[in-house]
Every structure is written in C-alpha cells, then in structure tokens.
N, C-alpha and C. Protein backbone atom coordinates (compact mmCIF):
# COMPACT_ATOMS: atom_id res chain seq x y z
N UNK A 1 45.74 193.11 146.15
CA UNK A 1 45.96 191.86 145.45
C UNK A 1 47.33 191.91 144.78
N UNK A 2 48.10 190.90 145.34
CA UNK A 2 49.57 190.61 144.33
C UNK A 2 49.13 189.79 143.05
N UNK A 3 49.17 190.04 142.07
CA UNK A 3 48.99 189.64 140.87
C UNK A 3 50.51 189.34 139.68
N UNK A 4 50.37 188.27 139.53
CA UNK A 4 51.90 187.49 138.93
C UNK A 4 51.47 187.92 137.49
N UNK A 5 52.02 187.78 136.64
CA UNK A 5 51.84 187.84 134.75
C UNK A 5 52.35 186.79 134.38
N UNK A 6 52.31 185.85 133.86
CA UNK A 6 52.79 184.59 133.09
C UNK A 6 52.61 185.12 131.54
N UNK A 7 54.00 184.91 131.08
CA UNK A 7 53.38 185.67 129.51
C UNK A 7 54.57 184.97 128.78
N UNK A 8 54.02 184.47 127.46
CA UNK A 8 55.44 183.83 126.67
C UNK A 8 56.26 184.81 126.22
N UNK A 9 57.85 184.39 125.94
CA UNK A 9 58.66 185.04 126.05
C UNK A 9 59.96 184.59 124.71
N UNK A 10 60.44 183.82 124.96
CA UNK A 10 61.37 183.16 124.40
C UNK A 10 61.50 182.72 123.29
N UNK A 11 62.05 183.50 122.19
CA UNK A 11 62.10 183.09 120.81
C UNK A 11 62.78 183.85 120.12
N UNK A 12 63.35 183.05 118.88
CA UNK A 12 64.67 183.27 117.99
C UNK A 12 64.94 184.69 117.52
N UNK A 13 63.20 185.18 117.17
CA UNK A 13 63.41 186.67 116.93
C UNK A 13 63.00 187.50 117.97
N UNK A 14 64.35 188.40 118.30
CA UNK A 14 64.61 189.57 118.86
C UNK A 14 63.36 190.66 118.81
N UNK A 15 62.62 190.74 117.73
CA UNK A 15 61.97 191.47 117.84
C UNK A 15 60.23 190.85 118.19
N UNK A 16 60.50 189.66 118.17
CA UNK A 16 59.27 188.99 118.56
C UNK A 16 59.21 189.07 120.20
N UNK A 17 60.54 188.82 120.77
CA UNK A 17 60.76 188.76 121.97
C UNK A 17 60.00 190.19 122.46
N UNK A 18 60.79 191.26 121.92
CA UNK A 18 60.58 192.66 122.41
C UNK A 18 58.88 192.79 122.13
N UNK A 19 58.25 192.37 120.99
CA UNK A 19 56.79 192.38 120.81
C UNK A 19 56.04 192.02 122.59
N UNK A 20 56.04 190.56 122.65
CA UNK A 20 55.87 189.83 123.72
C UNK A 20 56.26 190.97 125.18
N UNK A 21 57.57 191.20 125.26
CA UNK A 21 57.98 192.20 126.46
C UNK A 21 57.00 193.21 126.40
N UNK A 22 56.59 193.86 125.27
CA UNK A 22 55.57 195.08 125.51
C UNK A 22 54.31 194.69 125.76
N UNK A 23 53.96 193.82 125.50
CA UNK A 23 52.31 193.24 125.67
C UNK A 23 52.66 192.47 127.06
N UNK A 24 53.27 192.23 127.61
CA UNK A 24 53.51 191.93 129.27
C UNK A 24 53.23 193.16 129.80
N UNK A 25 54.21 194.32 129.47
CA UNK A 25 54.25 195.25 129.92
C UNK A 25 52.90 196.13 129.76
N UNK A 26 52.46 195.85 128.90
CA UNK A 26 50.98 196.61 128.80
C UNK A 26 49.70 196.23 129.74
N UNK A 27 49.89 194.83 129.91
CA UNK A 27 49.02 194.06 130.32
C UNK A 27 49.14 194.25 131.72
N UNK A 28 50.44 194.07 132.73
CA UNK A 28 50.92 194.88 134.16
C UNK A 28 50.07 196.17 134.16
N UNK A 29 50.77 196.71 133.14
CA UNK A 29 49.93 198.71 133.78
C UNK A 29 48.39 198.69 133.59
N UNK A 30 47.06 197.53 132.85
CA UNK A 30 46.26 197.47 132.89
C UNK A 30 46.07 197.02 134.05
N UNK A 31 46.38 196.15 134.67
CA UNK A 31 45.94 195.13 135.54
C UNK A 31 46.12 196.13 136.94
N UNK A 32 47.17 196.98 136.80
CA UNK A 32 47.50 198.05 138.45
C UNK A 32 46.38 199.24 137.73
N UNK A 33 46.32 199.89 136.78
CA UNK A 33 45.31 200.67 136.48
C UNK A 33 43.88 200.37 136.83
N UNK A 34 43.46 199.53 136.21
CA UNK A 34 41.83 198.83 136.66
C UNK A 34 41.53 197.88 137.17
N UNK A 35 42.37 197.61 138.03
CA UNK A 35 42.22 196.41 138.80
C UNK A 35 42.76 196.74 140.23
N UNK A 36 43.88 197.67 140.20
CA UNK A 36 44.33 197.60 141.40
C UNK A 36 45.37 197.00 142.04
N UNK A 37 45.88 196.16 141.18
CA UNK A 37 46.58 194.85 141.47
C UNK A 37 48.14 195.30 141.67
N UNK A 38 48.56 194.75 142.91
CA UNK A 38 50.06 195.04 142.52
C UNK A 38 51.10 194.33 141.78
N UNK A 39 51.60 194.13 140.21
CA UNK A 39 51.62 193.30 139.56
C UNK A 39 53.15 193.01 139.38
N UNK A 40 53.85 192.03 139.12
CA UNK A 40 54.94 191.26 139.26
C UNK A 40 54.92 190.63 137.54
N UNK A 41 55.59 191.19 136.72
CA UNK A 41 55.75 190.49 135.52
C UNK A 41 57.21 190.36 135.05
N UNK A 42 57.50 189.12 135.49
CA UNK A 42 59.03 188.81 134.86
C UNK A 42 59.51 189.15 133.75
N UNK A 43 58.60 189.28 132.28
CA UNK A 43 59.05 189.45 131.46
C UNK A 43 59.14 191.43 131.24
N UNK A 44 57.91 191.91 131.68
CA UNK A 44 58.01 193.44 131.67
C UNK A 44 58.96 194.03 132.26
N UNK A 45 59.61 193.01 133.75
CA UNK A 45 60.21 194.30 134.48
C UNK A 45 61.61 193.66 134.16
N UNK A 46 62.27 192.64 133.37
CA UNK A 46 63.31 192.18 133.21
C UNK A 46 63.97 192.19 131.91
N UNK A 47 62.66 192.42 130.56
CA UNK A 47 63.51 192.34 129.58
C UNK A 47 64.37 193.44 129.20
N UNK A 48 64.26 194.19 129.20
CA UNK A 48 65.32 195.53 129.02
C UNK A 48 66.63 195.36 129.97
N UNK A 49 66.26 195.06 131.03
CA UNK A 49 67.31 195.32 131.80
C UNK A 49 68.67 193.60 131.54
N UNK A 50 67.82 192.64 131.24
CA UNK A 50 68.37 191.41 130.79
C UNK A 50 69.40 191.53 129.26
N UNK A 51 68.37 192.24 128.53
CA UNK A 51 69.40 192.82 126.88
C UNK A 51 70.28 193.51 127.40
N UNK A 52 70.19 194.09 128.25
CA UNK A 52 71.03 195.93 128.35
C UNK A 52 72.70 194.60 128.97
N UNK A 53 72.05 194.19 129.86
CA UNK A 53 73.35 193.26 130.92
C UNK A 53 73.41 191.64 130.47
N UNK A 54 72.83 191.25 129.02
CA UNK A 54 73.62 189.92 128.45
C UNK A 54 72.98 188.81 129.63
N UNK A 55 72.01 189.07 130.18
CA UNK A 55 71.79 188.32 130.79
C UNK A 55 70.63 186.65 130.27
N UNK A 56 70.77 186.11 130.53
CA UNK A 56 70.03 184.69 130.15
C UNK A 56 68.64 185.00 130.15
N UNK A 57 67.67 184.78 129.05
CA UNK A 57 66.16 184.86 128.75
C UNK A 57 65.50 183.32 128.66
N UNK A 58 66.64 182.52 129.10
CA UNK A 58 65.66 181.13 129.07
C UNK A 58 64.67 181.01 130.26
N UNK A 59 64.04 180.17 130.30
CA UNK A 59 62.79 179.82 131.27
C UNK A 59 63.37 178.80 132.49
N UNK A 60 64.37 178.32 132.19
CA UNK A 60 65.24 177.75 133.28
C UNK A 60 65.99 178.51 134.03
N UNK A 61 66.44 179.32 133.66
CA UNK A 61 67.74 180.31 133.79
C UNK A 61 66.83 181.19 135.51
N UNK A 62 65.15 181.41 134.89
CA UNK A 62 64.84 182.63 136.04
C UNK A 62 63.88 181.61 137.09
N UNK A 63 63.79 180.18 136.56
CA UNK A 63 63.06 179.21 137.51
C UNK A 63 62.91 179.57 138.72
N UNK A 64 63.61 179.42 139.70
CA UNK A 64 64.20 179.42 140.65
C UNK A 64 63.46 181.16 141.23
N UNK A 65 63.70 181.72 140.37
CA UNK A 65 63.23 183.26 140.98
C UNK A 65 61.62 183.75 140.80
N UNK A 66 61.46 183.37 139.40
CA UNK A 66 60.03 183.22 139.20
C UNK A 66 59.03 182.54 140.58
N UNK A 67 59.34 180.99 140.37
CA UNK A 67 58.72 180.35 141.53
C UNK A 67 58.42 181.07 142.87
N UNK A 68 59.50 182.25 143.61
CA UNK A 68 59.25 182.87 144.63
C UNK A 68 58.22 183.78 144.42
N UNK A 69 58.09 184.36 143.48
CA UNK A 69 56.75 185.09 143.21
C UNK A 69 55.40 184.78 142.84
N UNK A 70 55.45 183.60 142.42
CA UNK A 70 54.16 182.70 142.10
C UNK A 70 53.56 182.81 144.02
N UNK A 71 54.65 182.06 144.68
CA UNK A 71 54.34 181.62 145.72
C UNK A 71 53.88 183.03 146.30
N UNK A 72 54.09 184.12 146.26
CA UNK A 72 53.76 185.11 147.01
C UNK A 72 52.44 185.66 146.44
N UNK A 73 52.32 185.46 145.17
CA UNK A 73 50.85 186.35 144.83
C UNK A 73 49.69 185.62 144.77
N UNK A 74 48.82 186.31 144.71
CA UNK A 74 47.38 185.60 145.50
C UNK A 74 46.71 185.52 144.27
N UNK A 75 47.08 185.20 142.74
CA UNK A 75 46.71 185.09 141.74
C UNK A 75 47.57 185.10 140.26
N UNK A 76 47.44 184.55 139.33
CA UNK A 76 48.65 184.19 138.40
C UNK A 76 47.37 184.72 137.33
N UNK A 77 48.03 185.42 136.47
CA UNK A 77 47.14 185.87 135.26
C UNK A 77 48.23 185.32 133.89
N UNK A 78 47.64 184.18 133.16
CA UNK A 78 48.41 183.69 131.63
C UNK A 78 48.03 184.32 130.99
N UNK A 79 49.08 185.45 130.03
CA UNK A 79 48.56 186.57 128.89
C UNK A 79 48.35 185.53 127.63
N UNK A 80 47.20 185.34 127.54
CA UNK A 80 47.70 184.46 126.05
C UNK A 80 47.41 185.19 124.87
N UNK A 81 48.79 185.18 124.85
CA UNK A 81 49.33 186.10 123.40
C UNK A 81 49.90 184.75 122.19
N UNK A 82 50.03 185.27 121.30
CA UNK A 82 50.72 183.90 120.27
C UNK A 82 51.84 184.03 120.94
N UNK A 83 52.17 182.21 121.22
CA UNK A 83 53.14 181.61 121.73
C UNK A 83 52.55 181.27 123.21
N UNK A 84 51.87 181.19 123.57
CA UNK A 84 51.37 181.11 125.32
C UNK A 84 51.55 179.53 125.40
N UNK A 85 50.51 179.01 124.52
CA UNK A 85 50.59 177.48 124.54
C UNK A 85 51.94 176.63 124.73
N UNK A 86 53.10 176.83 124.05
CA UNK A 86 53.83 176.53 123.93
C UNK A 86 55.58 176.73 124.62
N UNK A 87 55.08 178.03 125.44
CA UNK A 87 55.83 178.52 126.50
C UNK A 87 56.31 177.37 127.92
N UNK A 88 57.32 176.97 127.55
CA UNK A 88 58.00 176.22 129.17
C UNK A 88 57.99 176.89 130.19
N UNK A 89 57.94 178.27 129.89
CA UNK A 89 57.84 178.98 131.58
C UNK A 89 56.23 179.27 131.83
N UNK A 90 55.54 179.47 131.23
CA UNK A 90 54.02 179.37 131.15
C UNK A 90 53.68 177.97 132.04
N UNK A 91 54.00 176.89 131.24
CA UNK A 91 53.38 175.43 131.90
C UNK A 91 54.34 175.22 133.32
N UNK A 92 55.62 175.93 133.36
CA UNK A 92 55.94 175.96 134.58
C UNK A 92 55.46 176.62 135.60
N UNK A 93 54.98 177.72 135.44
CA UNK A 93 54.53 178.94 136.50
C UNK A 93 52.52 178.38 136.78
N UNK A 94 52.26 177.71 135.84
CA UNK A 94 50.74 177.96 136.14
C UNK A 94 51.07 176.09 136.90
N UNK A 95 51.65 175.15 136.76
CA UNK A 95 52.08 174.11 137.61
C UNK A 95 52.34 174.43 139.22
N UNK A 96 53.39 175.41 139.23
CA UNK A 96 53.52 175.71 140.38
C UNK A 96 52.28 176.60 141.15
N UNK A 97 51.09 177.40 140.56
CA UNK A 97 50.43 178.11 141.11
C UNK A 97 49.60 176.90 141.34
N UNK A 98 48.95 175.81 140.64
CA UNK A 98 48.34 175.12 141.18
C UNK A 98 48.74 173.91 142.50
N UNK A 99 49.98 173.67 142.47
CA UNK A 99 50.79 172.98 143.78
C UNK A 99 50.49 173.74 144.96
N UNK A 100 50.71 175.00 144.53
CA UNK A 100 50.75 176.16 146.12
C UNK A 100 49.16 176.46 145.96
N UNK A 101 47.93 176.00 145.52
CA UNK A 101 47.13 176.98 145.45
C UNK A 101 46.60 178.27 145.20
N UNK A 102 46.91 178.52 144.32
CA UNK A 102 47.27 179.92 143.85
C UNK A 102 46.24 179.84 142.67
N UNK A 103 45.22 180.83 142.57
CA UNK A 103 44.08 180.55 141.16
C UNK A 103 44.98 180.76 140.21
N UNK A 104 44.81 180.54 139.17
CA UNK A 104 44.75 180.62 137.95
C UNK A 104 43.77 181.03 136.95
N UNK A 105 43.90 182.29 136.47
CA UNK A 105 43.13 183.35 135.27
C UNK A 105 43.74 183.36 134.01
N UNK A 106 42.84 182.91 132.66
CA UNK A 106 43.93 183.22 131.51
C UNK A 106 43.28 184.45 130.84
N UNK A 107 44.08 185.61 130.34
CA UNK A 107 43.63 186.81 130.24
C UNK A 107 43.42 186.80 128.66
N UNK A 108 43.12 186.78 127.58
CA UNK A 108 42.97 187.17 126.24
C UNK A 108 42.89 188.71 125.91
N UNK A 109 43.74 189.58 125.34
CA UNK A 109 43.31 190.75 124.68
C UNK A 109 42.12 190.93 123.66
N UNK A 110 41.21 191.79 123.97
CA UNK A 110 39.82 191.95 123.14
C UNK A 110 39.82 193.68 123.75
N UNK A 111 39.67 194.03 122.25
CA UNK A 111 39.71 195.82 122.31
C UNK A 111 40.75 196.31 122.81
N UNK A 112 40.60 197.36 123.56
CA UNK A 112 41.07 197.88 124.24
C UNK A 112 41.83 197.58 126.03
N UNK A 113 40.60 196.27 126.04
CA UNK A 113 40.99 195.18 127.50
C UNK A 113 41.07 194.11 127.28
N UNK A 114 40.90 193.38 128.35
CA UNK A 114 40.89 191.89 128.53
C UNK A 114 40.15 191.05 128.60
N UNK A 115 39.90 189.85 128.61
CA UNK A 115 38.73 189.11 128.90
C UNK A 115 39.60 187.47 129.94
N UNK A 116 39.01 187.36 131.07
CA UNK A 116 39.60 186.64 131.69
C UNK A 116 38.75 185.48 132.04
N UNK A 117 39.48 183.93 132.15
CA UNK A 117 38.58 182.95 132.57
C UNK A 117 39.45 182.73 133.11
N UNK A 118 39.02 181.03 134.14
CA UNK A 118 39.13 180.37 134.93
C UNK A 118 39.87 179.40 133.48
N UNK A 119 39.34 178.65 132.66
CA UNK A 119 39.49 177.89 132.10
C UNK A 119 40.37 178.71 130.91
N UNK A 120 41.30 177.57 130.12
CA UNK A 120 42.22 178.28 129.46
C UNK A 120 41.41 178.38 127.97
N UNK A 121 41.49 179.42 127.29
CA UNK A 121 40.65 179.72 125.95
C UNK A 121 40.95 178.94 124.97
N UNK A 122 40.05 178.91 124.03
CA UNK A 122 39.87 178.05 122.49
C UNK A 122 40.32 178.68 121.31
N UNK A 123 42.00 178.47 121.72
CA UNK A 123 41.90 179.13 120.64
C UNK A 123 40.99 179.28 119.05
C-alpha cells in the first residue's frame, strides 16, 4: 500500500512549523511500522531539507508536486493535528484524492497510536 500523509504545515512560528514536521514524521514511521505502508509525507521528508536550502513552505509553491503523489497512492491519510482544519494544502490534497478516487482516512493521535475514520472527526 502507497500511503500519502496530508498534515498541516504552514505557520508564522518556526517552531510550530518544526512541531507539525515531527508529528508528520512520526506518524510516516507509524504507518510503515504497523501498517506496512509505503508512506510519502511532504511535510516529513521535505521540511529539513526546505530550511537547510531556503526553499518555499507555502502550499502553492509544492501543488504541482504534491498532486503527483496523491495520484499515485492508493490512500491519503489527514493527520489531524491543531491546524488540520484550516490547512490550504490539506483541503487541497484530500480534493484531489477525491477527483482521482483515492479514499480518504483522517488519522487522530490517541496514546501511543492512531485512530482512523472514513469521516473527518469532531473536534
């Protein structure tokens, strides 16, 4: 299973950003750990390397590249972490998974794992 990460990202503080990057990144090595999944997370496998090289963190900026991976994986998992709701690349990526057919799972952290629906949670 190719498994995408949709996870919010984008915001004023630097260290909120980096918060967000690690809980992507945590949420990837769960998802290939107990799941199996081979996982694709824009924000885990790009933010370091994006700070390090000045590169653009807007949700427009990776459109275009994101979208090719939606289209390739056979499932889109939304981390909803604070800020999910409100994420432009979130409502972009789970838009495009539903155009191409592509399910849609929103994952919530509880304990130590996850808890995943079909339908997006209350907060």
């Amino acid at each position: 299973m190719i498994a995408f990460v949709s996870s919010p990202y984008t915001h004023p503080d630097p260290k909120i950003q980096d918060a967000r990057a690690k809980a992507a990144g945590d949420f990837a090595a769960y998802l290939w750990r107990e799941r199996g999944a081979m996982v694709f997370s824009p924000i885990a496998h790009w933010h370091e390397i994006a700070m390090r090289n000045h590169l653009p963190g807007n949700a427009m900026a990776w459109a275009a590249y994101n979208r090719e991976f939606v289209g390739i994986a056979d499932v889109v998992y939304v981390l909803c972490i604070p800020g999910w709701r409100d994420s432009q690349g979130i409502a972009m990526e789970v838009k495009w998974a539903d155009d191409m057919g592509v399910p849609v799972f929103y994952a919530s952290p509880l304990g130590g794992g996850y808890i995943y629906s079909e339908d997006q949670p209350n907060d």
